[in-house]
Protein backbone atom coordinates (compact mmCIF):
# COMPACT_ATOMS: atom_id res chain seq x y z
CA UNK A 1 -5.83 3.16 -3.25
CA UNK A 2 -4.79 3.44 -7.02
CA UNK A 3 -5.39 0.80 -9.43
CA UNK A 4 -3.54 0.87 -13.03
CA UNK A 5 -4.01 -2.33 -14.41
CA UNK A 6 -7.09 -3.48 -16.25
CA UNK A 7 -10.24 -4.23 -14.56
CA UNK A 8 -10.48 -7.97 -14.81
CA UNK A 9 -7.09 -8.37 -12.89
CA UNK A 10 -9.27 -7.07 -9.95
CA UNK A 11 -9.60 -10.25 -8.14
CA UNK A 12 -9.98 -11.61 -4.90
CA UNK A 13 -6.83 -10.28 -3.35
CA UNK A 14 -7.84 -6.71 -4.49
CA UNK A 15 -11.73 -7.27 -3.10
CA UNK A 16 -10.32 -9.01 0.25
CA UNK A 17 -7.90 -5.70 0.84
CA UNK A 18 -10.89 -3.16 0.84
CA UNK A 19 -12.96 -5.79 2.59
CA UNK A 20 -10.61 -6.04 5.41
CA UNK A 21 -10.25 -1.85 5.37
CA UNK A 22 -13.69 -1.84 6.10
CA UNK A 23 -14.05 -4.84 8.69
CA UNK A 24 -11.78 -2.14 10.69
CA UNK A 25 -12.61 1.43 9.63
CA UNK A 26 -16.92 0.76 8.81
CA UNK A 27 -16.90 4.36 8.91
CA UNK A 28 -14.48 5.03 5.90
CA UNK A 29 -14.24 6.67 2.70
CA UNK A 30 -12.59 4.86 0.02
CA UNK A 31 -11.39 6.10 -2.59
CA UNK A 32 -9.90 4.34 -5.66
CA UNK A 33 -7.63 6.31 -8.01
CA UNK A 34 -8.42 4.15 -11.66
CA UNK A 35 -9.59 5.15 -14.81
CA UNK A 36 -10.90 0.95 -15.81
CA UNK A 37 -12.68 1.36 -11.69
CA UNK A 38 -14.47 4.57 -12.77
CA UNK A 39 -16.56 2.38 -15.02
CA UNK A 40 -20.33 0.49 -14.87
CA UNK A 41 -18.50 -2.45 -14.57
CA UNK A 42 -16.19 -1.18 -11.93
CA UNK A 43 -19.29 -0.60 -10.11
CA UNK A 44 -20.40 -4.32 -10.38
CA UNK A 45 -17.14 -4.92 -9.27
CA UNK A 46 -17.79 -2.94 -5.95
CA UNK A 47 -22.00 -3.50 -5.48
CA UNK A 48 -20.92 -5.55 -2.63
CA UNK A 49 -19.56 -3.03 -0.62
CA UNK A 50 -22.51 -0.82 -1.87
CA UNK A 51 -25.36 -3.06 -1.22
CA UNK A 52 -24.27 -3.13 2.32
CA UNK A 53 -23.41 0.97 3.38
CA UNK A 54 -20.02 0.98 2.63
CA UNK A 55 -18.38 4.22 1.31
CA UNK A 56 -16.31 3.51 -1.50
CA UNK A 57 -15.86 4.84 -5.24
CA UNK A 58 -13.59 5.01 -8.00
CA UNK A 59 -12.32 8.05 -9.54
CA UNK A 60 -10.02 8.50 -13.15
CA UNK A 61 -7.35 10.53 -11.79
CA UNK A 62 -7.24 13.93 -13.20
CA UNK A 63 -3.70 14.50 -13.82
CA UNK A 64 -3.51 17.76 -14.99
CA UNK A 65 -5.19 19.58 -11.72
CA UNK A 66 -3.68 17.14 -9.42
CA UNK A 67 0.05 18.31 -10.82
CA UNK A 68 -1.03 21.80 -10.44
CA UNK A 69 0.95 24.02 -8.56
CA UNK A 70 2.99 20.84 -7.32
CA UNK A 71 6.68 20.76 -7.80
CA UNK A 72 5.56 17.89 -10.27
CA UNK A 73 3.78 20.24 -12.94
CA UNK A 74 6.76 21.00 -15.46
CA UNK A 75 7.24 17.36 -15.12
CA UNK A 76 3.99 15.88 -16.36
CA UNK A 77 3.93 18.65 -18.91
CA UNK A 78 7.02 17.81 -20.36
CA UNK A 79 5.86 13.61 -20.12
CA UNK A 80 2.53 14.83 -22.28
CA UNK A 81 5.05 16.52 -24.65
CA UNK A 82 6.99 12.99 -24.95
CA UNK A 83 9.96 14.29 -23.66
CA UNK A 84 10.57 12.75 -20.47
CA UNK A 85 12.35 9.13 -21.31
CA UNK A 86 9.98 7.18 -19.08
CA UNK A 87 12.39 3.96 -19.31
CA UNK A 88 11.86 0.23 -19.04
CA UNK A 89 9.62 -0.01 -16.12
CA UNK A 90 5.70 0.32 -17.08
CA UNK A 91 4.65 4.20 -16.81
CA UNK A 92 1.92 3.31 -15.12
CA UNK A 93 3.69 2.10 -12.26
CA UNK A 94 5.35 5.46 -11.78
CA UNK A 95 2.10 7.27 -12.22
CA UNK A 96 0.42 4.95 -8.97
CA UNK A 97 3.85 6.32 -7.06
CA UNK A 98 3.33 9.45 -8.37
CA UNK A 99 -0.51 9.70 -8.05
CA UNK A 100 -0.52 8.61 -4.43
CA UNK A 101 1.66 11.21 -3.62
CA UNK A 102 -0.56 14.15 -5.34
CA UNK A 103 -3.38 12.52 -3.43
CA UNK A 104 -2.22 12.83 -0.15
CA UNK A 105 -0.59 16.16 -0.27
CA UNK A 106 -3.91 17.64 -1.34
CA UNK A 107 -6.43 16.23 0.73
CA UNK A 108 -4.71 14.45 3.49
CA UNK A 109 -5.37 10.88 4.86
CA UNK A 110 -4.43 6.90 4.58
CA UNK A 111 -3.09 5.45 1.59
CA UNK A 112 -3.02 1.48 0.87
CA UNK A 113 -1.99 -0.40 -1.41
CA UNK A 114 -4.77 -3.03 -2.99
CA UNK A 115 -1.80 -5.64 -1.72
CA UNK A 116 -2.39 -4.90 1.88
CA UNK A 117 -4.48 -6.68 4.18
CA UNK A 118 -5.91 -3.95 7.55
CA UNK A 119 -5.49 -5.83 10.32
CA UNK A 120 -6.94 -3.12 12.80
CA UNK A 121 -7.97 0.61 13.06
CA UNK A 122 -5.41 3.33 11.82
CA UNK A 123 -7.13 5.69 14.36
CA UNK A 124 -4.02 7.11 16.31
CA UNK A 125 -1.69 6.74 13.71
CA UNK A 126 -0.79 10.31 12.08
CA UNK A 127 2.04 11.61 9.88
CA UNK A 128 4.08 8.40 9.83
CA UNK A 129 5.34 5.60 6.53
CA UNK A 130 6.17 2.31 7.59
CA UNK A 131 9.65 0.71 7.29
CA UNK A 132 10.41 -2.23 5.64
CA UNK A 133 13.58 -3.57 7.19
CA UNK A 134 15.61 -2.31 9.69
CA UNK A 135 19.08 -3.09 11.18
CA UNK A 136 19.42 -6.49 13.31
CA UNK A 137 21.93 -4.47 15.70
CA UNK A 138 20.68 -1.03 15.56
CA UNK A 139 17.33 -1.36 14.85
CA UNK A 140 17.42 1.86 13.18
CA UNK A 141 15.93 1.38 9.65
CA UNK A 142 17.65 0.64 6.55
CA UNK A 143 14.33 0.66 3.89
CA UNK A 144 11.05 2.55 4.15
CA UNK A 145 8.47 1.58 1.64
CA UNK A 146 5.13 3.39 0.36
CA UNK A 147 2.62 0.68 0.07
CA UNK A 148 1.00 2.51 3.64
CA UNK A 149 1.33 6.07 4.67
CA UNK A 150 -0.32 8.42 6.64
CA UNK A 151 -0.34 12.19 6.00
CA UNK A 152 -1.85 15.64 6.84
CA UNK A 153 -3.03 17.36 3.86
CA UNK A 154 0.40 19.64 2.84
CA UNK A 155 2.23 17.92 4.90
CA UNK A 156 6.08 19.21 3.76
CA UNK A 157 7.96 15.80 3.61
CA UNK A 158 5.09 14.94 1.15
CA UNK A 159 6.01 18.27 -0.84
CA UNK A 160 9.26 16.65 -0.75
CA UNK A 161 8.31 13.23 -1.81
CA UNK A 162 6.95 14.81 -5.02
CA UNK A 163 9.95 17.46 -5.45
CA UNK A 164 12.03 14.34 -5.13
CA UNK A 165 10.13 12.46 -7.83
CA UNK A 166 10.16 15.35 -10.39
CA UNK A 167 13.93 15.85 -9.79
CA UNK A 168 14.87 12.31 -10.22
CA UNK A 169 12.55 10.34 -12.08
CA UNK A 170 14.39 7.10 -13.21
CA UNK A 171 12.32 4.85 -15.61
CA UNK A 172 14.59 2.06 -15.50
CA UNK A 173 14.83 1.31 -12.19
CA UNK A 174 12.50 -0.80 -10.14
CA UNK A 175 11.64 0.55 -6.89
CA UNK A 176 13.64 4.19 -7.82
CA UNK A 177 10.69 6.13 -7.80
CA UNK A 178 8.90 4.36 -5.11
CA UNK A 179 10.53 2.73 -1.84
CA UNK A 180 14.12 4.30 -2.40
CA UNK A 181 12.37 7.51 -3.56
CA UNK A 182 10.74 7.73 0.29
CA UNK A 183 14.16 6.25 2.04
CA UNK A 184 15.97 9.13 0.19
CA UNK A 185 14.23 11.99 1.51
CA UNK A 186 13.20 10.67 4.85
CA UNK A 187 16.82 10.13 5.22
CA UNK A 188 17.96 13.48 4.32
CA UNK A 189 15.09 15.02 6.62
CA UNK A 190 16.11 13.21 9.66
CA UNK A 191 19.15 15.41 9.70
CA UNK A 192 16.71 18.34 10.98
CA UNK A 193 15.36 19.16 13.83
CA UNK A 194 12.04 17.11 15.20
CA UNK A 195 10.14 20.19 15.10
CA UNK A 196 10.72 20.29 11.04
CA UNK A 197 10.71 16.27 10.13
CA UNK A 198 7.25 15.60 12.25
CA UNK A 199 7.19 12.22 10.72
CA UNK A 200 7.46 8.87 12.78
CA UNK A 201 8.99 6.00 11.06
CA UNK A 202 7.12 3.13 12.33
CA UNK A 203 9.01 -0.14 12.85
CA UNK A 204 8.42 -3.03 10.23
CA UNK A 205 5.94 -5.20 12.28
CA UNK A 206 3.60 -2.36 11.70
CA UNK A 207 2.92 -3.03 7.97
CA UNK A 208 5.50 -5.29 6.62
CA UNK A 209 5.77 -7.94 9.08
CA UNK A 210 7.25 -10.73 6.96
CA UNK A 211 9.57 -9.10 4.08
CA UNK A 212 8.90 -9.61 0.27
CA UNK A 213 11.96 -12.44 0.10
CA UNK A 214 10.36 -14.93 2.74
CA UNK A 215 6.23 -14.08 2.53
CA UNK A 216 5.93 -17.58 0.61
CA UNK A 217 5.91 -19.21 4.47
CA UNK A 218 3.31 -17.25 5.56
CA UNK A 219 0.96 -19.32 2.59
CA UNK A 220 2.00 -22.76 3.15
CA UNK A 221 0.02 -25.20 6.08
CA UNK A 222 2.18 -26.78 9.01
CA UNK A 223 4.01 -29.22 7.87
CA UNK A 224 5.54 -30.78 11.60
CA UNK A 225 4.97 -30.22 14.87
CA UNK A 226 7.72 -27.82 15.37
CA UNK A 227 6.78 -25.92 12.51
CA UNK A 228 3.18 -25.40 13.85
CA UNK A 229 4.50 -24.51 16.66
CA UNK A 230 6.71 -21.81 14.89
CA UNK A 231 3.70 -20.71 13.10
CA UNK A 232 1.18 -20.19 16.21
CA UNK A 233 4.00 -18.12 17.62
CA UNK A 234 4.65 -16.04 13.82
CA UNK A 235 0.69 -15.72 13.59
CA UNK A 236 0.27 -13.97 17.43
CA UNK A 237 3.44 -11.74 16.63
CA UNK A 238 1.56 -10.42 13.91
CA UNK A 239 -1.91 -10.19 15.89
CA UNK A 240 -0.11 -8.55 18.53
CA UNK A 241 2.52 -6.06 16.69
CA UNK A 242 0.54 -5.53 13.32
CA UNK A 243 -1.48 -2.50 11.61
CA UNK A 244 -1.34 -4.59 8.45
CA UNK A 245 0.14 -7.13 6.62
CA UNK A 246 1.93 -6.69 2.97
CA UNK A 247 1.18 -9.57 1.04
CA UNK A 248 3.96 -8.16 -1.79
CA UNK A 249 1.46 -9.02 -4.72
CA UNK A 250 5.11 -8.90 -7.09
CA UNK A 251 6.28 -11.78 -5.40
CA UNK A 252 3.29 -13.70 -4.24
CA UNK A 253 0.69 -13.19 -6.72
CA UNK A 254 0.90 -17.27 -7.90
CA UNK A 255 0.83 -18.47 -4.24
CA UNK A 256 -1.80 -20.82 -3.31
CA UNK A 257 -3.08 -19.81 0.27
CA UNK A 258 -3.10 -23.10 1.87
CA UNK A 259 -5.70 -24.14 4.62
CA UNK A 260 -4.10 -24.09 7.95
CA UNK A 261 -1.67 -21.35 6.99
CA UNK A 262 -0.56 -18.29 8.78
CA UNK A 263 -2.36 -16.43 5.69
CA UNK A 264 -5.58 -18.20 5.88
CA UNK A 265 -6.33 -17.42 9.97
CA UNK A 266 -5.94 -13.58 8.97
CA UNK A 267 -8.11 -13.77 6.38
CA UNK A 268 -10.55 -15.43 8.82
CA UNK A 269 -9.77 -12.61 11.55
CA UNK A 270 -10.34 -9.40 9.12
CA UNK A 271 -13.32 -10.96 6.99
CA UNK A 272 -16.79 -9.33 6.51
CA UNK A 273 -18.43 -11.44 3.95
CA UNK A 274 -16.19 -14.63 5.53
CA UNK A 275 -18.16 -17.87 3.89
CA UNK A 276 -17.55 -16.38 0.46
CA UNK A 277 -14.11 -14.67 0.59
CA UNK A 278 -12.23 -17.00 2.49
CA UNK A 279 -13.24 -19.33 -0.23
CA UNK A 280 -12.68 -17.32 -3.15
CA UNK A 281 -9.10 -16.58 -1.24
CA UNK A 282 -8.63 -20.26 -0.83
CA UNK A 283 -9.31 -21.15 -4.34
């Protein structure tokens, strides 16, 4: 996970994410990329998790050594030099694209967003990004996005991820360095041979199940019969197809999660401390 933003925006949302990484993978290592995490009071913020065996930290992410030898070096030293224009968008959200990036292609492993709610284990999945719509006809997919990813450590299309960012760094437009950034080159790669992509683009149920545009109906109760009956079968969908679920913080950060809602009965499925953060959820 990376967090940029300052330590008091880490709310329930953020808490319920790693809470429901953990109600699946007990056996994980979390790590948080954030310089206000790496803190005493970051640690307050995670003594839950602590009190009761759960491996999680926060780290300020070293920059410089994390560039290193990356195709994103001459990059960052040219940002510290203030001559990279870094645009309209906040930095910092480039950095989180950035950083996750770095992360994975040294050391391997699962990133998540602190948006994302685990709704089982990863264990199987390996070298595959999730994609965010697809075709209606085809079903081929038209949008891959990097709030989930799974990587080897060096893996090349990673290499290529950060290549990509370096080359083509746009500060003024949303999603540029991000979502597009990974459709680009996993588009370009599929032109090669299996044997070189070795990356499986898994189908939007996996992570995104409801897209950013419509994720308002997954917060609101029944309101008819029909509509319940539309939800039960939305809500098993999900059970049935889903790795996770996206909440899209962007969009759905002011959402009340209503009781009775297709939101609420996941938090109640991938709880660990459920009296308390259902309620602080529901609040």
């Amino acid at each position: 996970m990376t967090w940029i933003s300052p330590l008091k925006n880490f709310g329930p949302r953020e808490l319920f994410a790693i809470e429901s990484l953990f109600k699946s993978h007990r056996k994980a290592c979390l790590l948080i990329m954030s310089s206000t995490m790496d803190s005493s009071r970051g640690n307050q913020v995670l003594k839950r998790f602590l009190d009761n065996g759960f491996r999680v930290t926060a780290i300020s992410p070293d920059f410089p050594y994390l560039v290193k030898g990356t195709p994103a070096e001459a990059w960052y030293n040219r940002l510290q030099k203030g001559k990279v224009d870094t645009g309209e968008i906040s930095l910092g959200q480039n950095l989180s694209n950035l950083l996750r990036l770095l992360i994975l292609y040294k050391y391997g492993g699962i990133y998540v967003d602190t948006d994302v709610i685990i709704m089982r284990s990863f264990i199987g999945l390996k070298n595959c990004i999730g994609a965010q719509s697809e075709d209606i006809v085809t079903r081929n997919w038209s949008r891959l996005n990097n709030a989930v990813m799974v990587f080897d450590k060096n893996h090349p299309i990673i290499l290529e991820f950060i290549r990509e960012f370096a080359s083509t760094f746009d500060g003024n437009k949303w999603g540029h360095n991000g979502p597009y950034l990974v459709s680009r080159v996993v588009s370009r790669f599929e032109s090669k041979s299996k044997a070189d992509y070795n990356v499986s683009v898994l189908p939007p149920v996996t992570f995104y199940p409801e897209d950013w545009s419509r994720i308002g109906g997954l917060f609101h109760k029944p309101t008819s019969g029909s509509h319940a009956k539309w939800m039960r079968g939305k809500l098993e969908w999900i059970r049935k197809g889903s790795f996770a679920l996206h909440l899209w913080n962007r969009e759905s950060r002011g959402m009340k999660v209503e009781k009775g809602s297709i939101i609420a009965r996941i938090i109640s499925d991938c709880c660990l401390f459920c009296n308390s953060s259902v309620q602080a959820f529901l609040n």
